[in-house]
Protein backbone atom coordinates (compact mmCIF):
# COMPACT_ATOMS: atom_id res chain seq x y z
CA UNK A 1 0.00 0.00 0.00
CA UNK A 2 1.35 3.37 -1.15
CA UNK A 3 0.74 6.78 0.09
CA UNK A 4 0.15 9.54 -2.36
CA UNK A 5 -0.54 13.20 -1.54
CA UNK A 6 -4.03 14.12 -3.81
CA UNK A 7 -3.01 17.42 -6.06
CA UNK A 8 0.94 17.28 -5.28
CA UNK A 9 2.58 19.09 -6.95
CA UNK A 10 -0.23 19.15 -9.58
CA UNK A 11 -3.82 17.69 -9.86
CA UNK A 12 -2.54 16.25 -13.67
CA UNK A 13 1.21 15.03 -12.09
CA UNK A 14 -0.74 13.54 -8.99
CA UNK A 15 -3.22 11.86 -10.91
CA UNK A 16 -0.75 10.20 -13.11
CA UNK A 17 1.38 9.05 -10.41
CA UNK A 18 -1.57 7.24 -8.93
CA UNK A 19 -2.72 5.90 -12.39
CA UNK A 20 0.98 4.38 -12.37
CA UNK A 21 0.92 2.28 -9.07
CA UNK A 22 -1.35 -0.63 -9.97
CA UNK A 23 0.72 -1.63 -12.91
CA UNK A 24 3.74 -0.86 -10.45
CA UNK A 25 2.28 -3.47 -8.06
CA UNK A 26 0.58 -1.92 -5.81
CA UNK A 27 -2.25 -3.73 -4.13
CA UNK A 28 -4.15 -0.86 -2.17
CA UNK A 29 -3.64 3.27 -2.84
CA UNK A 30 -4.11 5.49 0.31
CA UNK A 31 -4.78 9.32 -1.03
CA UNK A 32 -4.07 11.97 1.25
CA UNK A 33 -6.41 14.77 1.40
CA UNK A 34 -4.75 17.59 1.95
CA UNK A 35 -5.70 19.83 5.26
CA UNK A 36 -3.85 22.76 6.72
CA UNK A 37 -3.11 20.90 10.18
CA UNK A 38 -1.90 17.94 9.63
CA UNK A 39 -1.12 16.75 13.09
CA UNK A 40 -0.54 12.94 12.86
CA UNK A 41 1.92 13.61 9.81
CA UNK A 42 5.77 14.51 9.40
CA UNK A 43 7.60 17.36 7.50
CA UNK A 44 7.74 15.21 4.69
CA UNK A 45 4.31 14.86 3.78
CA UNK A 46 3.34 18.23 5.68
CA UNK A 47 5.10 20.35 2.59
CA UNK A 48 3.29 18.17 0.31
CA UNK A 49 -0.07 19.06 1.54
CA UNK A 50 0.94 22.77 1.24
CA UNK A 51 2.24 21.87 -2.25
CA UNK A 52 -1.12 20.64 -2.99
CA UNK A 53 -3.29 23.50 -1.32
CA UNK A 54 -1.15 26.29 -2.26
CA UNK A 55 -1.77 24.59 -6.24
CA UNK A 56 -5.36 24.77 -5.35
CA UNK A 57 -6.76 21.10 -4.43
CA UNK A 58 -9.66 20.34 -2.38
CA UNK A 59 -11.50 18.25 -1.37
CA UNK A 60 -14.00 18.75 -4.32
CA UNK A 61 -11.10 17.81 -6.50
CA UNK A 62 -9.94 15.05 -4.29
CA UNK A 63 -12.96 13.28 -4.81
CA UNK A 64 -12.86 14.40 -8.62
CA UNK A 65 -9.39 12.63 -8.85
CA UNK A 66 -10.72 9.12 -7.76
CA UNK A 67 -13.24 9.58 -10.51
CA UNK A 68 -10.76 9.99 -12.41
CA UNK A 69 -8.82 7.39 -11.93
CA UNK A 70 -11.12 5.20 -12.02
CA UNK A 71 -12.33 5.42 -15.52
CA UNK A 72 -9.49 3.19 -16.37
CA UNK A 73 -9.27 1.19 -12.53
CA UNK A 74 -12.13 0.39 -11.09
CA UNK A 75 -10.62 -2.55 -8.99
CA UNK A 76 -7.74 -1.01 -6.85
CA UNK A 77 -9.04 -0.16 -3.60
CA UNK A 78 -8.42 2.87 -2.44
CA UNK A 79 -8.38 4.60 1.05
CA UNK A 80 -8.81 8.07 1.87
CA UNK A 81 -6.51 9.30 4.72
CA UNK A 82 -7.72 12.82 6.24
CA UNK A 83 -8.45 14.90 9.25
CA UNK A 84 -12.11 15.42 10.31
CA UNK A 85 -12.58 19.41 9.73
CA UNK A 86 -12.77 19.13 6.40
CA UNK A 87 -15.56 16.32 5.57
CA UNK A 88 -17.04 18.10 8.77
CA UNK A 89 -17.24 21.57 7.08
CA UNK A 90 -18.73 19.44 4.05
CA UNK A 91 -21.36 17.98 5.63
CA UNK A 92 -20.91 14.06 6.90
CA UNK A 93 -23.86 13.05 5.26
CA UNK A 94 -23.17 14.64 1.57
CA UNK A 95 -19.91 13.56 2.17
CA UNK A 96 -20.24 9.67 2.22
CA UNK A 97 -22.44 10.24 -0.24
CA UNK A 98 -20.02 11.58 -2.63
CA UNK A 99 -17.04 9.94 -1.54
CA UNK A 100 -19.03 5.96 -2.09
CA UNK A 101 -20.15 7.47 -5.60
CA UNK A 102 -16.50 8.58 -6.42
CA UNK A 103 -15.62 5.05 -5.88
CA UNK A 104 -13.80 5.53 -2.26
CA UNK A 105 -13.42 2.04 -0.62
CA UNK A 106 -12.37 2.97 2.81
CA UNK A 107 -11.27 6.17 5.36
CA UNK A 108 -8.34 7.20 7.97
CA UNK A 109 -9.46 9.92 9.61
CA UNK A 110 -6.65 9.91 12.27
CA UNK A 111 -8.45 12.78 14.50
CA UNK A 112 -11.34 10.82 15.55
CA UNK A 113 -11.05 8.05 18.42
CA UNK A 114 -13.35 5.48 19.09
CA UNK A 115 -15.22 7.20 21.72
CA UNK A 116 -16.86 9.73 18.54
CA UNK A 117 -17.52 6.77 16.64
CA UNK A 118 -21.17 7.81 15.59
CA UNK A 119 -19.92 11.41 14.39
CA UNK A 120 -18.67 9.01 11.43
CA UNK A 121 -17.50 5.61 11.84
CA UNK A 122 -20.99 4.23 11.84
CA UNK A 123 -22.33 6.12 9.35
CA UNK A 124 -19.44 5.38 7.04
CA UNK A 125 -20.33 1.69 7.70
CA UNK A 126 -23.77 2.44 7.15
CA UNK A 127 -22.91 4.19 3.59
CA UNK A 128 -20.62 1.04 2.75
CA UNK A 129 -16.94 2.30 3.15
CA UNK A 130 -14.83 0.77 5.32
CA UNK A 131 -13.50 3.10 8.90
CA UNK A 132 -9.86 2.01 9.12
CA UNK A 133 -8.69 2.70 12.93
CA UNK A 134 -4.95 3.10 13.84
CA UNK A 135 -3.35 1.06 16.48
CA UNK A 136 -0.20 2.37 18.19
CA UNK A 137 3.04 1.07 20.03
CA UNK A 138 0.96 2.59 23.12
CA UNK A 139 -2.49 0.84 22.66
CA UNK A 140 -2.39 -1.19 25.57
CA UNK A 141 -4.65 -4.61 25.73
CA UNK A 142 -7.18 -2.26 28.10
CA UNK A 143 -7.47 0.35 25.11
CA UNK A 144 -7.30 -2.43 22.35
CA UNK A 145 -10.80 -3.87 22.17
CA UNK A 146 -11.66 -0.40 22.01
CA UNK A 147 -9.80 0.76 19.20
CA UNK A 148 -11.14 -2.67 16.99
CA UNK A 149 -14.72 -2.29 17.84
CA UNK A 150 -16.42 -0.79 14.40
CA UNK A 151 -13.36 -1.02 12.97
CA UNK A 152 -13.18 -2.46 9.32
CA UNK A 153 -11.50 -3.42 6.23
CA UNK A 154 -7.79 -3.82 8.04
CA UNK A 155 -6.31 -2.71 11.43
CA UNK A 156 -3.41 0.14 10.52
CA UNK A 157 -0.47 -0.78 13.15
CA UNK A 158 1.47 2.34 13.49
CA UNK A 159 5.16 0.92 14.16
CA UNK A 160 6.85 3.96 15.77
CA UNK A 161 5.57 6.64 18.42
CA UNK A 162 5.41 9.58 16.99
CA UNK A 163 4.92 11.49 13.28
CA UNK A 164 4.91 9.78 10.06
CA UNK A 165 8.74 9.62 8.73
CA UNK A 166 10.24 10.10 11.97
CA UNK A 167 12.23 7.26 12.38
CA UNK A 168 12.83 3.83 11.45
CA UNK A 169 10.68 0.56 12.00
CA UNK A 170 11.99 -1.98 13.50
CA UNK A 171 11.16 -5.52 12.54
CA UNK A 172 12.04 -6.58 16.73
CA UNK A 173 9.68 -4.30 17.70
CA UNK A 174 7.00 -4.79 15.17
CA UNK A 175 6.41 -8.52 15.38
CA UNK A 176 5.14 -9.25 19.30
CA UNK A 177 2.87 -5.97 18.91
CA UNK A 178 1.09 -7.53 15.52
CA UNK A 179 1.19 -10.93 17.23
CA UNK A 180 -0.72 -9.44 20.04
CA UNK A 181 -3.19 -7.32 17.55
CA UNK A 182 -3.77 -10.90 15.69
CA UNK A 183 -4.76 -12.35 18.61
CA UNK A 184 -7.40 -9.87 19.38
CA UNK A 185 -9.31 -9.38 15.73
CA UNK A 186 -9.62 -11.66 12.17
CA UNK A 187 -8.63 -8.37 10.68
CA UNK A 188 -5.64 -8.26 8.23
CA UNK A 189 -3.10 -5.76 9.92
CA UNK A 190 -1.30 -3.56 7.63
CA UNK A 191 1.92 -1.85 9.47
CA UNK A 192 2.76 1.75 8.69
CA UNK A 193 5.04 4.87 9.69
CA UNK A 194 9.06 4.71 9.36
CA UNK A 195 9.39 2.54 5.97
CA UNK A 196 11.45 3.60 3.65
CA UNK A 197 13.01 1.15 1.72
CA UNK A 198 12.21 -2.13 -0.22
CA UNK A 199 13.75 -4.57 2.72
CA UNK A 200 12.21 -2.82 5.31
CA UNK A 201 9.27 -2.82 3.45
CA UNK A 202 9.99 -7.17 3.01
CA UNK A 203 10.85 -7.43 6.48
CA UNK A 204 6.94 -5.37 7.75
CA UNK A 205 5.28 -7.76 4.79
CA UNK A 206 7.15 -11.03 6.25
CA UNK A 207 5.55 -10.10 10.46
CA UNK A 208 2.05 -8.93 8.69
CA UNK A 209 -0.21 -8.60 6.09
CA UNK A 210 1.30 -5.72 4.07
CA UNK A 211 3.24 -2.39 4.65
CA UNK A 212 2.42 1.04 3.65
CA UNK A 213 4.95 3.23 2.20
CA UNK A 214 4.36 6.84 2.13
CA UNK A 215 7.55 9.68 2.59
CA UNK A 216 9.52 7.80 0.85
CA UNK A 217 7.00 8.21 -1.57
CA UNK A 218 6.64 11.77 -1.21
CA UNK A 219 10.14 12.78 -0.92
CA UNK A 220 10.70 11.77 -4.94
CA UNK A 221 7.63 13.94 -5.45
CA UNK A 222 9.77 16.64 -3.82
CA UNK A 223 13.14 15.84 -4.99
CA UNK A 224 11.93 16.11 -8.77
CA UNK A 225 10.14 19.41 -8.74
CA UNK A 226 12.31 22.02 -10.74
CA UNK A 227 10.53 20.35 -14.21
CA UNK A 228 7.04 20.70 -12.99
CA UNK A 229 5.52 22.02 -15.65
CA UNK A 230 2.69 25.12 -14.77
CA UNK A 231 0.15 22.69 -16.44
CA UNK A 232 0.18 19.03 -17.52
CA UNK A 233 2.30 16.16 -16.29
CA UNK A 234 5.82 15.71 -14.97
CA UNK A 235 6.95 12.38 -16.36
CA UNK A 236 9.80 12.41 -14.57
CA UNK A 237 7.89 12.13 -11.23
CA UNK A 238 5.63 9.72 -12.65
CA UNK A 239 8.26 7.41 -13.60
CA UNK A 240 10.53 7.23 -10.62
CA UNK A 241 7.67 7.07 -8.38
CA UNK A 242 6.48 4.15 -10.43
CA UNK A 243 10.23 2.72 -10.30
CA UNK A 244 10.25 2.57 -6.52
CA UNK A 245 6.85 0.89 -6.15
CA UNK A 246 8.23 -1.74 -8.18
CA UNK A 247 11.59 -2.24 -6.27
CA UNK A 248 8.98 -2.15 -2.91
CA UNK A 249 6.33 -4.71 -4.80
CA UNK A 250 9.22 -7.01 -6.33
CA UNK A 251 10.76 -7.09 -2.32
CA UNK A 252 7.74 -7.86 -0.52
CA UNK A 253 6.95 -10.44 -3.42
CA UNK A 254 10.11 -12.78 -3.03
């Protein structure tokens, strides 16, 4: 699973790059939609939600993109990872709405714990998208049952404390956690946060049921920016993003 920041550094560039990541071998897209306070996310993929908003996305044309996309995909699930305020400001209701008809599989909406689960868990449920929930290094077994109930579609394990691209995963720390996650749902667990390369990325797949792979991601977004055009595509971006999904896929794979 693959992280992608909707509208960075272009709604055309960004749309391409996700067009790219099937065929790259990716089995599950997580779109970022980009908000002004980011809390649960690192430098890395804080500049490319100000890329995004300062090129004029929203979350109009966030849902616009998955349309988009899938006019030629309409297989690849995808997962939209947000904060609350702005589906909030939209209106919950219209929202699910839109998002389901867009052809949105599933949410992350890291600023809402269990305890608000009816302001749009259930009702995401109810509109037939799946409410991913985040477990942490510091979701004890007293705060674990909570964090599965109404959960659905795959438990995200976050392997580090802290911000996304902080630091490192490490496979000795990862496995008794997931262990102890797998004994407590039927849920696939997907582990997240701190990797970055193709064997760490082998090394999360081998203790679980995938990884997800997002600065990395983002950081060739950033590192290849001096040839985005004003309009259209940047191939270049496209193409080395696609590259490093396929060193990730072809590692996890072996």
């Amino acid at each position: 699973m693959t992280y992608v920041m909707a509208g960075d550094p272009s709604y055309d560039s960004a749309l391409e790059v996700v067009k790219g990541l099937p065929a790259a071998g990716v089995d599950i897209i997580e779109l970022g939609l980009p908000f002004t306070d980011p809390m649960a996310d690192g430098p890395t993929i804080q500049l490319a939600g100000q890329r995004a908003l300062e090129a004029g996305m929203t979350l109009e044309k966030t849902l616009q993109m998955v349309r988009d996309f899938r006019e030629t995909d309409d297989t690849t699930p995808i997962v939209l990872m947000g904060y609350y305020n702005p589906i909030y400001s939209r209106g919950v209701t219209r929202f699910l709405a839109e998002a389901k008809e867009a052809g949105i599989d599933g949410m992350i909406v890291v600023d809402l714990p269990p305890e608000e689960d009816s302001e749009l868990c259930i009702p995401a449920q109810k509109a037939g998208l799946n409410f991913i929930r985040l477990a942490t290094p510091t979701t004890d077994d007293k705060r674990l049952p909570k964090v599965l109930t109404n959960t659905s579609g795959f438990v995200y394990y976050v392997s580090i404390n802290g911000i996304t691209g902080a630091a490192a995963a490490q496979a000795s720390n990862v496995g008794p956690e997931v262990a102890r996650i797998k004994a407590a749902t039927d849920l696939p667990i997907i582990v997240g946060f701190g990797i970055r390369t193709p064997q760490q990325a082998a090394d999360a797949a081998d203790l679980t049921d995938g990884a997800v792979v997002g600065s990395a991601v983002v950081d060739i977004i950033a590192n290849n920016l001096s040839d985005q055009p004003a309009h259209g595509v940047n191939g270049d971006i496209v193409q080395k993003v696609a590259t490093f999904v396929g060193e990730l896929a072809t590692a996890i794979r072996k």
